[in-house]
Protein backbone atom coordinates (compact mmCIF):
# COMPACT_ATOMS: atom_id res chain seq x y z
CA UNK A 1 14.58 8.20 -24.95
CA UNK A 2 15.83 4.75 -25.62
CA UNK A 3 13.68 2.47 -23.51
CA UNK A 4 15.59 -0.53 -24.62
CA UNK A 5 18.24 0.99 -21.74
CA UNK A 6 18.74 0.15 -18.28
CA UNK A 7 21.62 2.61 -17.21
CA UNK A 8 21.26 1.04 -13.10
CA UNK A 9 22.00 -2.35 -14.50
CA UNK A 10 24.65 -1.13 -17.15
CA UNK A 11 26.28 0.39 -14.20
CA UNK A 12 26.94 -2.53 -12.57
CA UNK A 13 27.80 -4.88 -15.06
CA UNK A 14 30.57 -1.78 -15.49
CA UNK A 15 31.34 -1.78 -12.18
CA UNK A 16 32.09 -5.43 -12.23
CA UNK A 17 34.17 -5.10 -15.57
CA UNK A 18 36.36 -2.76 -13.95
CA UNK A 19 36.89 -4.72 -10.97
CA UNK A 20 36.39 -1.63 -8.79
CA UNK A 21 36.92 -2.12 -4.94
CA UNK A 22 35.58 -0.11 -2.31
CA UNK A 23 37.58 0.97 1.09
CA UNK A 24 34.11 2.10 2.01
CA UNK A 25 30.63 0.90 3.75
CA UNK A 26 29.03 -1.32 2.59
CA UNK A 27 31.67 -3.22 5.11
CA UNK A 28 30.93 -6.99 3.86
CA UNK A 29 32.95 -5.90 0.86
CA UNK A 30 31.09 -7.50 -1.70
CA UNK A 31 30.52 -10.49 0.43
CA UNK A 32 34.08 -11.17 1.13
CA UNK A 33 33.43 -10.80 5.22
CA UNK A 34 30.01 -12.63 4.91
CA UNK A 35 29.76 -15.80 7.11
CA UNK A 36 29.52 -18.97 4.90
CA UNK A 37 26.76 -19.91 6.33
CA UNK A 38 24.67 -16.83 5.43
CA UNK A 39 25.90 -16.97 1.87
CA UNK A 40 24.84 -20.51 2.02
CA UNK A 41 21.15 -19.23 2.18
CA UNK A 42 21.47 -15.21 0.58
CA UNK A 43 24.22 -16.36 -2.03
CA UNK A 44 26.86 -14.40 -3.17
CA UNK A 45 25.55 -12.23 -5.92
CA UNK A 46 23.26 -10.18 -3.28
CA UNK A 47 26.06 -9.36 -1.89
CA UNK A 48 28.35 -8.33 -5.00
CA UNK A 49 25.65 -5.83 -5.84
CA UNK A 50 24.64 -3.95 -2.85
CA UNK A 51 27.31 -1.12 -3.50
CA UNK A 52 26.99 2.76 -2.34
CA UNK A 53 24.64 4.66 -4.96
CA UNK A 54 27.49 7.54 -4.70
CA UNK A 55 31.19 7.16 -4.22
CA UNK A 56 30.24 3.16 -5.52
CA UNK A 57 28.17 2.31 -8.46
CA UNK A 58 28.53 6.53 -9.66
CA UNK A 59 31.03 8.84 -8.89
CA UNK A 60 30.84 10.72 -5.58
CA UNK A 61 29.47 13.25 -7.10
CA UNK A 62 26.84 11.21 -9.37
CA UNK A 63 28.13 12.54 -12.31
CA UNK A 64 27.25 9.93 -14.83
CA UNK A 65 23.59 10.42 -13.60
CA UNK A 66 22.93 7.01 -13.35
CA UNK A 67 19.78 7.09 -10.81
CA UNK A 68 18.29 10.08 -12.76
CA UNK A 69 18.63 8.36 -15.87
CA UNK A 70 16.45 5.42 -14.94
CA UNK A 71 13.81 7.91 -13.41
CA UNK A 72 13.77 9.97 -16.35
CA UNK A 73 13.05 6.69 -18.37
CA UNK A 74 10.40 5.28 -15.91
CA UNK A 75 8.55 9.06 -16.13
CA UNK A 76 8.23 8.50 -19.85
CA UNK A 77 7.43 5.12 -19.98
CA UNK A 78 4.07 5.81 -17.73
CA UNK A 79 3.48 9.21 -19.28
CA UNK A 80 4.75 11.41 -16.10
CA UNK A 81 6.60 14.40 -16.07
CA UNK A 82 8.68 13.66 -13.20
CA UNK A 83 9.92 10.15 -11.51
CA UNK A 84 11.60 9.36 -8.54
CA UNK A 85 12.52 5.65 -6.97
CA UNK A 86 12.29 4.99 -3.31
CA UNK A 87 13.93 2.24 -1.55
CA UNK A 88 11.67 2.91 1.83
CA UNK A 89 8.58 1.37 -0.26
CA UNK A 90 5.49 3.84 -0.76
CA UNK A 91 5.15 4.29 3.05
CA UNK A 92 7.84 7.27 2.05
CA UNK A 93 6.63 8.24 -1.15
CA UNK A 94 3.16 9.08 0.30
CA UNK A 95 4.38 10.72 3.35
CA UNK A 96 6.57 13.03 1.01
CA UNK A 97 3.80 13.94 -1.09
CA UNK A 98 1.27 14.72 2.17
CA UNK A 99 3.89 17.15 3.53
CA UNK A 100 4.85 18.74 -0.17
CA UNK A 101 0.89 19.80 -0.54
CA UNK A 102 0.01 20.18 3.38
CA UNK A 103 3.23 19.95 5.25
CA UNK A 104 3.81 23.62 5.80
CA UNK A 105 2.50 25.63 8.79
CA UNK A 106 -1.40 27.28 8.62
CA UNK A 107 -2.94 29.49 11.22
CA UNK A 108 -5.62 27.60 10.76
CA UNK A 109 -4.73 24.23 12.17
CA UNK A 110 -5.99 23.12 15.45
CA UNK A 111 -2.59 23.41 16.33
CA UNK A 112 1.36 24.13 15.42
CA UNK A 113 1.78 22.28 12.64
CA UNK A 114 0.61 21.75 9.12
CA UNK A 115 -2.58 22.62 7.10
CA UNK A 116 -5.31 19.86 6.27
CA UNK A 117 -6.00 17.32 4.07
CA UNK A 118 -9.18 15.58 2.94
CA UNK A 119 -8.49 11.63 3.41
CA UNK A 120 -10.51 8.83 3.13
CA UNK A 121 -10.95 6.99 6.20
CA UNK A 122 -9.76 3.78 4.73
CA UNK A 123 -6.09 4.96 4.17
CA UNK A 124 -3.37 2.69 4.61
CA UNK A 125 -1.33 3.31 8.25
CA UNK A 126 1.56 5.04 5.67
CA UNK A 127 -1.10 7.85 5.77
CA UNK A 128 -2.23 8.18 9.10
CA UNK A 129 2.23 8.15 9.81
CA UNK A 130 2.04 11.11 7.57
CA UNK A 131 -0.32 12.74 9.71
CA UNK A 132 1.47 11.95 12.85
CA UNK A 133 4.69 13.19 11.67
CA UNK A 134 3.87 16.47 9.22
CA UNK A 135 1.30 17.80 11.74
CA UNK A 136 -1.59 17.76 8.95
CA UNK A 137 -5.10 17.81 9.75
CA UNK A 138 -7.06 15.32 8.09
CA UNK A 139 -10.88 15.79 7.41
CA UNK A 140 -11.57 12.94 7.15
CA UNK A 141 -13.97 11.19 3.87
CA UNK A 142 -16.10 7.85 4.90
CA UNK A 143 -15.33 4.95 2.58
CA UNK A 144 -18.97 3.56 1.50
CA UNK A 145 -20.53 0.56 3.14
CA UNK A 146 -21.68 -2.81 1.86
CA UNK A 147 -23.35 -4.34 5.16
CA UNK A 148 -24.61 -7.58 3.43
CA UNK A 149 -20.88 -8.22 2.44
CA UNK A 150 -19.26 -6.36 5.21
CA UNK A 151 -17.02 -4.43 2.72
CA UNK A 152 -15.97 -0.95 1.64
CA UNK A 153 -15.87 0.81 -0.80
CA UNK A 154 -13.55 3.91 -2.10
CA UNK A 155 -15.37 7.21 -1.49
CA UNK A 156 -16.99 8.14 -4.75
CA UNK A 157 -16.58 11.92 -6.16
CA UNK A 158 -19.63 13.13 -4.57
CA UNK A 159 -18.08 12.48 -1.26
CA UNK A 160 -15.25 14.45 -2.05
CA UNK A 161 -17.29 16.92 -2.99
CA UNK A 162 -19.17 17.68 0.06
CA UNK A 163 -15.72 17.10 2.01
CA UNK A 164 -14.80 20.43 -0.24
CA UNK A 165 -17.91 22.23 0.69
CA UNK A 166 -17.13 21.44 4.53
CA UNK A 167 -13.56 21.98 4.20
CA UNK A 168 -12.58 24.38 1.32
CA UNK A 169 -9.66 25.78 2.70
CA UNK A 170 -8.10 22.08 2.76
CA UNK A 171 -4.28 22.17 0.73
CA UNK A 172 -5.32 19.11 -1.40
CA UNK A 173 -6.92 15.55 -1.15
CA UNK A 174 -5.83 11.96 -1.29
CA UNK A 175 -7.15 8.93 -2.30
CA UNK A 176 -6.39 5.12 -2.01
CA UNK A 177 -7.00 3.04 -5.10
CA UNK A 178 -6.51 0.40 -6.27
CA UNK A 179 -7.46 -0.51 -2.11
CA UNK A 180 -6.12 -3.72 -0.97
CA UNK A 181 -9.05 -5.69 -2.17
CA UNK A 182 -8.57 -4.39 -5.80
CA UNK A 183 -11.50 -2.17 -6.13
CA UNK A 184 -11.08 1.22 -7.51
CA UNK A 185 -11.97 4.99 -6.93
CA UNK A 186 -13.31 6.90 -9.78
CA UNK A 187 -9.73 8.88 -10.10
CA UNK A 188 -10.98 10.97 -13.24
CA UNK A 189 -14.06 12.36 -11.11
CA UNK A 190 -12.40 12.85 -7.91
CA UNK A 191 -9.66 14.83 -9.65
CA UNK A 192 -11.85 16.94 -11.83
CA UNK A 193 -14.04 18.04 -8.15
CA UNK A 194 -10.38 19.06 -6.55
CA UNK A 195 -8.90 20.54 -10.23
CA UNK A 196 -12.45 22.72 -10.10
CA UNK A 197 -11.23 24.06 -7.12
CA UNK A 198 -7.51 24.45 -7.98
CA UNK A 199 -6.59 22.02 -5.38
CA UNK A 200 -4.07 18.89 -6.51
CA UNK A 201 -4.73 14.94 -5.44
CA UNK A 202 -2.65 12.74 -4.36
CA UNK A 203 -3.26 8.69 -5.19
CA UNK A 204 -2.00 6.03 -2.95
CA UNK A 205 -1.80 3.34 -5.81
CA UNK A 206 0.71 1.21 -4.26
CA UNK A 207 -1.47 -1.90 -5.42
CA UNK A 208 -1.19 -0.95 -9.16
CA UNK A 209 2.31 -0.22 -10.37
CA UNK A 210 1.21 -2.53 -13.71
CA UNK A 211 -1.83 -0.23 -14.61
CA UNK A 212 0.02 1.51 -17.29
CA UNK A 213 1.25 -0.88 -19.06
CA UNK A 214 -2.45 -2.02 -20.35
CA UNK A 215 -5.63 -0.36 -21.59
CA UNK A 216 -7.94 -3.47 -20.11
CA UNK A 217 -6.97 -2.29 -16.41
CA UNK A 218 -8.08 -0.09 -14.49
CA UNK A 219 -7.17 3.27 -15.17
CA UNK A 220 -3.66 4.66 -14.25
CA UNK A 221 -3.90 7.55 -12.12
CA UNK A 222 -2.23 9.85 -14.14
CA UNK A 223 -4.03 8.94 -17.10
CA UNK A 224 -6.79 9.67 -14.63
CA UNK A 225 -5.43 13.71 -13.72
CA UNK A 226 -3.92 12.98 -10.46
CA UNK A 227 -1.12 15.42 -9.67
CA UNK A 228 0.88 12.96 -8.16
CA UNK A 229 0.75 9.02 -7.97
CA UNK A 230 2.38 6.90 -5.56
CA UNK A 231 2.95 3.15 -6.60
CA UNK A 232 4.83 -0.22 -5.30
CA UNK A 233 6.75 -1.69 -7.27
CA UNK A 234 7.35 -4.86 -5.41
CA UNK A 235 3.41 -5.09 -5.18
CA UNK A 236 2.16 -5.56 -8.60
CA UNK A 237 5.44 -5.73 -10.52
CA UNK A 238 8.97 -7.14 -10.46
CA UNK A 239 10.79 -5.27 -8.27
CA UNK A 240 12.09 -6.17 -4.65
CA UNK A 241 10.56 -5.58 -1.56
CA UNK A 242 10.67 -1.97 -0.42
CA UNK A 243 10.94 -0.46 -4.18
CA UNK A 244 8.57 2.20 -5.04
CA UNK A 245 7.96 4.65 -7.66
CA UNK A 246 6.33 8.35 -7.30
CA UNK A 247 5.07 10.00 -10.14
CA UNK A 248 4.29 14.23 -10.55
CA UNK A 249 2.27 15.70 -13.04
CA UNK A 250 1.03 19.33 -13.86
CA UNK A 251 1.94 22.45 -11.74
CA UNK A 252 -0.88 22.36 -8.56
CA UNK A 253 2.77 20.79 -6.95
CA UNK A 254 5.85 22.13 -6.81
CA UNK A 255 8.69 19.86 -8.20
CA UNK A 256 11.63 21.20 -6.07
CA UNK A 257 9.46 21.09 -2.88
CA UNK A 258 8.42 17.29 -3.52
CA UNK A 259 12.29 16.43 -3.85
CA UNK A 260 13.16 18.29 -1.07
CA UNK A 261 10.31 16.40 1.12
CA UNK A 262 11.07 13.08 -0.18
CA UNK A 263 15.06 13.91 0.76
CA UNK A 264 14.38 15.33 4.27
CA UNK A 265 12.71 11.15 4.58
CA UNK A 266 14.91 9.32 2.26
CA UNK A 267 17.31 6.73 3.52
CA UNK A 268 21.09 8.53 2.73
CA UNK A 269 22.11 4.74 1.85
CA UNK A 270 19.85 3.96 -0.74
CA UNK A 271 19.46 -0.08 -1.88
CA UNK A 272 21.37 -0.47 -5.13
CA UNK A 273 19.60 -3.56 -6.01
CA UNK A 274 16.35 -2.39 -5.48
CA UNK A 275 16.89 0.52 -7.80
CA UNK A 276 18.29 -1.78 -10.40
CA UNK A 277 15.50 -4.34 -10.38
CA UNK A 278 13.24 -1.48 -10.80
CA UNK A 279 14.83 0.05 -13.87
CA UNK A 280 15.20 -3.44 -15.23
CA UNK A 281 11.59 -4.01 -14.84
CA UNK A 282 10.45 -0.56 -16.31
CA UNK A 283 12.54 -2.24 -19.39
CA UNK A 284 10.56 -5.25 -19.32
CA UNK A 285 7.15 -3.64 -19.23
CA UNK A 286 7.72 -1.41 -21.88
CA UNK A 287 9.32 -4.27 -24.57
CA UNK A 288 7.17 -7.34 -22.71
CA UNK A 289 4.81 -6.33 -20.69
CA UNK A 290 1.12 -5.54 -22.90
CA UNK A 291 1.60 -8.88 -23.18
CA UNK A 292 2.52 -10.61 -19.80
CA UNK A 293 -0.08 -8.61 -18.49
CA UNK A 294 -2.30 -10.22 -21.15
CA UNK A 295 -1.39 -13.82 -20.22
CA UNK A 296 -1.76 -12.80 -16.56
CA UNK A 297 -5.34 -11.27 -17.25
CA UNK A 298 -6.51 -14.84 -19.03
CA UNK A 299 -5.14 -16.94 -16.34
CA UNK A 300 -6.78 -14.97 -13.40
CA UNK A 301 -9.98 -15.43 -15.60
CA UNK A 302 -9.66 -19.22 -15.48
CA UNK A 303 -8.45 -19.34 -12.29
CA UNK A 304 -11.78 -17.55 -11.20
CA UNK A 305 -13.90 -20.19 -12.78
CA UNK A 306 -12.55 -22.85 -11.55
CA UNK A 307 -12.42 -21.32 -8.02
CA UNK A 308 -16.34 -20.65 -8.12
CA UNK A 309 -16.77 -24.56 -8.77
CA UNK A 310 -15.44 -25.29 -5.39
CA UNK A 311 -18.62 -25.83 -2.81
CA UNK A 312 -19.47 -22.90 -0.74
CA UNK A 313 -17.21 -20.47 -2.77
CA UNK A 314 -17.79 -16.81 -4.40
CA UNK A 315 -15.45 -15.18 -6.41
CA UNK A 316 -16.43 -11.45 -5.87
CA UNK A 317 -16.50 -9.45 -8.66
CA UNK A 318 -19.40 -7.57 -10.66
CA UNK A 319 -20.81 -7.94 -7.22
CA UNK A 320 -17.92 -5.41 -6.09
CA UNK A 321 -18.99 -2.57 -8.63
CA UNK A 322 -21.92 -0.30 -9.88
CA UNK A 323 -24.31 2.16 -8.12
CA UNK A 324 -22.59 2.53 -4.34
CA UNK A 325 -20.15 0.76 -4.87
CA UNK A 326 -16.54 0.53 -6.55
CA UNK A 327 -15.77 2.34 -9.69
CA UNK A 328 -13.62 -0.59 -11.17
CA UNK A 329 -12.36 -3.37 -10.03
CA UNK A 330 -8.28 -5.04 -10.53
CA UNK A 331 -9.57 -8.71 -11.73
CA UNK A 332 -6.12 -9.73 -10.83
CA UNK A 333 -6.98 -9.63 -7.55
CA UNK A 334 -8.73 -12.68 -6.49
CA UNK A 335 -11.36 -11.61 -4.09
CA UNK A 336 -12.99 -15.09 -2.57
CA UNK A 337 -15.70 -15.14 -0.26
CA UNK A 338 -15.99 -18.18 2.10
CA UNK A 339 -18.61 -17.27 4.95
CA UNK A 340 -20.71 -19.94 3.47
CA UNK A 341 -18.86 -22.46 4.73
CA UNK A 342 -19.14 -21.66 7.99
CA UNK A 343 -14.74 -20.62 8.09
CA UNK A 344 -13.49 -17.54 8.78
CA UNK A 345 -10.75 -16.65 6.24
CA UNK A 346 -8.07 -16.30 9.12
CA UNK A 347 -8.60 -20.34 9.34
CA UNK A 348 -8.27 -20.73 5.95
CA UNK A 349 -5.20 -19.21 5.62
CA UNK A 350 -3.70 -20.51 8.62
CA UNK A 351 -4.80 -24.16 7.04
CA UNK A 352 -3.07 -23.35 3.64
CA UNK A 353 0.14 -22.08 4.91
CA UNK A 354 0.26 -24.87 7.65
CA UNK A 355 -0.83 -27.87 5.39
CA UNK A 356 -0.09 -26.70 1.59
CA UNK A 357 2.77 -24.54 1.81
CA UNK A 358 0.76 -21.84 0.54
CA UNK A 359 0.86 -18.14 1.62
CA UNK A 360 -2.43 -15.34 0.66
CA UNK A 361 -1.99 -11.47 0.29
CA UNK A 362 -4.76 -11.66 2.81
CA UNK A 363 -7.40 -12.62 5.10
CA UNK A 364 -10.35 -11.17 7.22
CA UNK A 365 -13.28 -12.56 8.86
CA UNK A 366 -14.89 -13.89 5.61
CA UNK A 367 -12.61 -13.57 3.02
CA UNK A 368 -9.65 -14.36 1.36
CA UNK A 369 -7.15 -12.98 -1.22
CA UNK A 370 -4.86 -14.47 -3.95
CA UNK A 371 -3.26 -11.88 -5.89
CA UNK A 372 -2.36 -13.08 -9.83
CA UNK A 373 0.98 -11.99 -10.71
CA UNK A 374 2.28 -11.96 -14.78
CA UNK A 375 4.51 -13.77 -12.88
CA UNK A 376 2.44 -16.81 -12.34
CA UNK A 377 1.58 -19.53 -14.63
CA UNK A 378 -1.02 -22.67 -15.22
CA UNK A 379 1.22 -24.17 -12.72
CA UNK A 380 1.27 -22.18 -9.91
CA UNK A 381 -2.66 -21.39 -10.62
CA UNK A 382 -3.43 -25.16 -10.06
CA UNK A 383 -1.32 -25.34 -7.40
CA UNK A 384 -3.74 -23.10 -5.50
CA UNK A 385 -6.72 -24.56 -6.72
CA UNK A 386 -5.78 -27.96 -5.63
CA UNK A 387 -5.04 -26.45 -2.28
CA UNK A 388 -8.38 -24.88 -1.59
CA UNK A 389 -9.69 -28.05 -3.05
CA UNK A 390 -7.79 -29.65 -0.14
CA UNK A 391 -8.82 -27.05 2.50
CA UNK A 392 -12.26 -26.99 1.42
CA UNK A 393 -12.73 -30.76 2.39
CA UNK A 394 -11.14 -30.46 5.68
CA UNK A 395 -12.92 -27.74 6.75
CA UNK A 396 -15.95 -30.16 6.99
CA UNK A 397 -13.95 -30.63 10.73
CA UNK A 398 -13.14 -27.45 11.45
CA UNK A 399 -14.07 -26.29 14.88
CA UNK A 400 -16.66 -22.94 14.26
CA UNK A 401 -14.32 -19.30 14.25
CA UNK A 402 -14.94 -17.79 17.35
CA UNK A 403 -17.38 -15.22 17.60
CA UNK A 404 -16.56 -11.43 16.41
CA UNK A 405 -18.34 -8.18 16.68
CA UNK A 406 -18.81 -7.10 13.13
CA UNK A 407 -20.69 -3.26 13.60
CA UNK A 408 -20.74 -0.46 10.32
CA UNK A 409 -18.43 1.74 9.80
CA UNK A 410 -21.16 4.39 11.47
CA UNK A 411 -20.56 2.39 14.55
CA UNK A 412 -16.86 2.65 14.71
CA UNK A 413 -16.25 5.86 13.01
CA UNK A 414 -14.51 7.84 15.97
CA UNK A 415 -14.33 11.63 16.61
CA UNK A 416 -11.62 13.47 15.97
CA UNK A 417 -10.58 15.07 19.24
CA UNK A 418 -7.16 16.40 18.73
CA UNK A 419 -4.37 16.22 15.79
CA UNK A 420 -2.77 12.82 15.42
CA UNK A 421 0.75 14.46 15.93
CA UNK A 422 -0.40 16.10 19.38
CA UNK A 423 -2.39 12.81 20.54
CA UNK A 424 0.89 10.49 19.56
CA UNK A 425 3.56 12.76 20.45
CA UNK A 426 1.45 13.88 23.68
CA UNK A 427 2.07 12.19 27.51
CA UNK A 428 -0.20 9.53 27.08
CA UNK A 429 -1.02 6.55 30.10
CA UNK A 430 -2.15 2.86 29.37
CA UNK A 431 -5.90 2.28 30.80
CA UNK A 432 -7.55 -0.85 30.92
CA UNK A 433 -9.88 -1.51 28.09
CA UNK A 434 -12.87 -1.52 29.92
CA UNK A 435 -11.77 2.03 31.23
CA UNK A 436 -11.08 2.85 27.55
CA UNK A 437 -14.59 4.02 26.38
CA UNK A 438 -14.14 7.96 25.53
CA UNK A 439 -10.80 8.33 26.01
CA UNK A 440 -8.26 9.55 23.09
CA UNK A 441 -6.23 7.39 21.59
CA UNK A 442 -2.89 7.97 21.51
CA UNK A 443 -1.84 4.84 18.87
CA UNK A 444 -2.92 3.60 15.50
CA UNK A 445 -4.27 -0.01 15.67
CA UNK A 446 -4.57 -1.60 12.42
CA UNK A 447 -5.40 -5.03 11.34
CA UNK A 448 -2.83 -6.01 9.01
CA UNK A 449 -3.28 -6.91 6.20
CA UNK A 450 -5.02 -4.65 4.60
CA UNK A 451 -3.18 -1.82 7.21
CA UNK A 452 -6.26 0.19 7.23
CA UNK A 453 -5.92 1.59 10.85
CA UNK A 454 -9.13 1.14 12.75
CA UNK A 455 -7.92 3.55 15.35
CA UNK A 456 -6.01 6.57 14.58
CA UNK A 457 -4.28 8.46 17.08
CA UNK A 458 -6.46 11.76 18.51
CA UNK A 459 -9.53 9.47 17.54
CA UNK A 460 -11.78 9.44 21.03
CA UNK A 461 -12.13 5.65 21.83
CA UNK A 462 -16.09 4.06 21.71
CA UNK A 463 -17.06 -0.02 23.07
CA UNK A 464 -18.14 -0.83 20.16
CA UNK A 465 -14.52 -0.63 18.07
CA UNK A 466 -12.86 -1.50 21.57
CA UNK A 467 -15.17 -5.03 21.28
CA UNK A 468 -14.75 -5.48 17.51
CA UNK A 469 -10.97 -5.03 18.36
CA UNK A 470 -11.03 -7.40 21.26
CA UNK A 471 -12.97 -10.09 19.45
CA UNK A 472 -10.81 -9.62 16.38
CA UNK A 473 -7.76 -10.81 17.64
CA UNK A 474 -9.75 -13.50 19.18
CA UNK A 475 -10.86 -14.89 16.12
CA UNK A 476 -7.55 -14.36 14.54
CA UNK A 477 -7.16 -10.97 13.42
CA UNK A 478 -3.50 -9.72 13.75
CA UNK A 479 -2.53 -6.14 14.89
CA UNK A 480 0.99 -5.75 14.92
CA UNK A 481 1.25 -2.36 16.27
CA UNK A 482 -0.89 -2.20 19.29
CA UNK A 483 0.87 -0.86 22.10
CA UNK A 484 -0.46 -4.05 24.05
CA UNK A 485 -0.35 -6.56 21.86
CA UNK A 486 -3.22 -8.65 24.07
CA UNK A 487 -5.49 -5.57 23.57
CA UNK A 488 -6.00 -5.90 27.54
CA UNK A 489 -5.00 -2.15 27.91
CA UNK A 490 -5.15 0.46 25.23
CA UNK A 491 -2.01 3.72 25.01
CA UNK A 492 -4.51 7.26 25.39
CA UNK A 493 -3.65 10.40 25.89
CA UNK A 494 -3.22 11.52 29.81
């Protein structure tokens, strides 16, 4: 195939060539009904491209293929047999893939509903959604534990392993890597424990849409024998918000049951735009982007050094990997440590944002996170170096973070009473969180970012995760989907 193409941009510069004119949604007509004032702010090209996929940009019948095209390029630029594009981000694409391997109904489930899967426990909310809405049981795999640096770490093959032995009669397993923090699972051994057993694996690698496009990254997932591979685009690459990619390999899956999953969730009125800045990008990686990536790779080394210079800094990073710890580790993610100096990393990015105009891909009790984009430059790198310069004087006055209950994973890792779908779904009541302790939870609350639920629904409630909740959000920790968002009650099952 000619990778030099871009048949969802071609499209539209057609579409505007021909002057075509739609009596059809979208009803702003190309931004002829949009209120000058929001065109003042969105402009007037966002508006001249967000067209109908079918019976717009294509024929009502999508006879010119446009979409497939561009999927059919992206699978062979990444070395996939199939592609797809999703304009409802990888919180769809992993949800279709959970209910293509596990979705379909299995005597042995604890109830109606789906079979089981074998999870980590550090799985994005997407995930635990999945679970909620296919009916899957998850048996669930512990992430491993660093307690000096209060971190996890992906579950290593081993893990998955004895999940297997426990579970054999699981449809397939999943794994999240690259996680949030940029560490990585050992793909190739996790797949070759569930290919042993003819079982497929799904990877979550929403955080590493650019690892194909360079052999100094960490490994691509299907370069790594996943069966299928979910990624964001708007993540790690150039694409807008909401555009993700998922990629199929091998036959453990079947093709026409995937589509038909990712179709039965799929938005009928797909983004035009975000499918075009995807293919567009795809374009640029291929031609441009061993050596953006290359650029990108040098600057977040520099960037690193100079960070570690700052008083009271560390820049995690062999620290994050070897025996018991990560596989591999995304050095584009800038993982900085500031407990020394006595700041939590909530006040650190509050600081930035409030007094430097600067925004982080996240912050927790003790860290922070700048992500390096091929994007970025020696600009925008000194830019944030200046600011934590900045920050890291003021903090000198900083009143001390409030005080938070930090206990191991052992500590908070709940029982699984009942299936998420039949906890959430359920009659449930709202008890006050001192009433709490042993009850079933009939939410996911997740401190976001990462989005690593810390309560799943059917989970039976402890103290000691309703206090590091509590204390959380007092020291700054935000959970946006708590049914109470002042954590004063907590939504269980009746």
């Amino acid at each position: 195939m000619d990778q030099s193409e871009a048949p969802l941009l071609d499209a539209l510069v057609d579409y505007r060539k021909r002057d075509r004119y739609g009596f059809s949604p979208p009803g702003h007509r190309q931004g002829r009904g949009v209120d000058e004032r929001v065109l003042a702010v969105l402009g007037h090209e966002a508006f001249r491209d967000d067209l109908l996929a079918n019976g717009g940009l294509d024929d009502r019948r999508s006879r010119h293929k446009y979409l497939q095209h561009a999927e059919d390029l992206m699978a062979e630029a990444v070395g996939a047999k199939v592609a797809w594009f999703s304009t409802c981000g990888s919180s769809l694409s992993v949800k279709a893939a959970m209910m293509a391997v596990a979705g379909g109904p299995d005597q042995s489930a604890a109830s109606s509903g789906g079979g089981s899967l074998i999870v980590p426990r550090d799985s994005h909310k997407s995930i635990v959604a999945g679970l909620i809405f296919s009916g899957v049981q998850p048996h669930w795999v512990t992430p491993r534990w660093d307690p000096d640096r209060h971190i996890s770490h992906p579950p290593s093959p081993d893990e998955f392993e004895r999940a297997w032995d426990a579970h054999p009669d699981a449809a397939g397993a999943l794994v999240v890597s690259p996680s949030p923090y940029g560490t990585c699972a050992d793909l190739a051994g996790i797949a070759r424990v569930c290919h042993d057993r003819g079982k497929p694996l799904i990877v979550d690698e929403a955080w590493g849409a650019h690892l194909p496009f360079h052999e100094d990254l960490p490994t691509w997932a299907m370069d790594a024998g996943a069966d299928v591979c979910v990624v964001s685009v708007h993540k790690m690459g150039a694409g807008f918000e909401q555009g993700s990619v998922f990629h199929l390999q091998g036959d453990l899956i079947d093709q026409t049951r995937l589509s038909a999953c990712a179709d039965l969730l799929m938005t009928t009125s797909p983004s035009v735009p975000i499918y075009a800045a995807m293919d567009g990008w795809r374009r640029q990686m291929v031609e441009h982007g061993h050596d953006l990536l290359d650029a990108a790779m040098e600057l977040a080394r520099g960037l690193r050094d100079d960070i570690e210079l700052i008083p009271g800094i560390e820049v995690l990073d062999d620290e994050l990997l070897g025996i018991e710890a990560s596989h591999d580790l995304d050095r584009l993610q800038v993982l900085i440590d500031v407990s020394a100096t006595a700041t939590s990393g909530y006040q650190v990015a509050d600081w930035l944002r409030a007094h430097r105009q600067i925004d982080l891909g996240m912050s927790d009790h003790r860290r922070i996170l700048a992500t390096v984009s091929f994007a970025d430059d020696k600009m925008t790198c000194e830019r944030l170096l200046d600011s934590l310069w900045a920050w890291r004087k003021a903090a000198n006055d900083f009143d001390k973070p409030p005080r938070m209950r930090l206990p191991s994973p052992s500590e908070i890792e709940l029982e699984t009473a009942v299936l998420p779908r039949d906890a959430f779904f359920g009659r449930t009541e709202a008890v006050p969180a001192d009433k709490a302790d042993g009850r079933i939870a009939a939410e996911q609350i997740t401190p976001y970012p990462p989005g690593i639920p810390a309560v799943v629904p059917g989970e039976r409630l402890n103290d000691t995760v309703i206090d590091y909740l509590r204390s959380g959000l007092r020291a700054g920790m935000n959970l946006p989907d708590a049914a109470d968002p002042t954590l004063q009650t907590f939504r269980v099952v009746a």
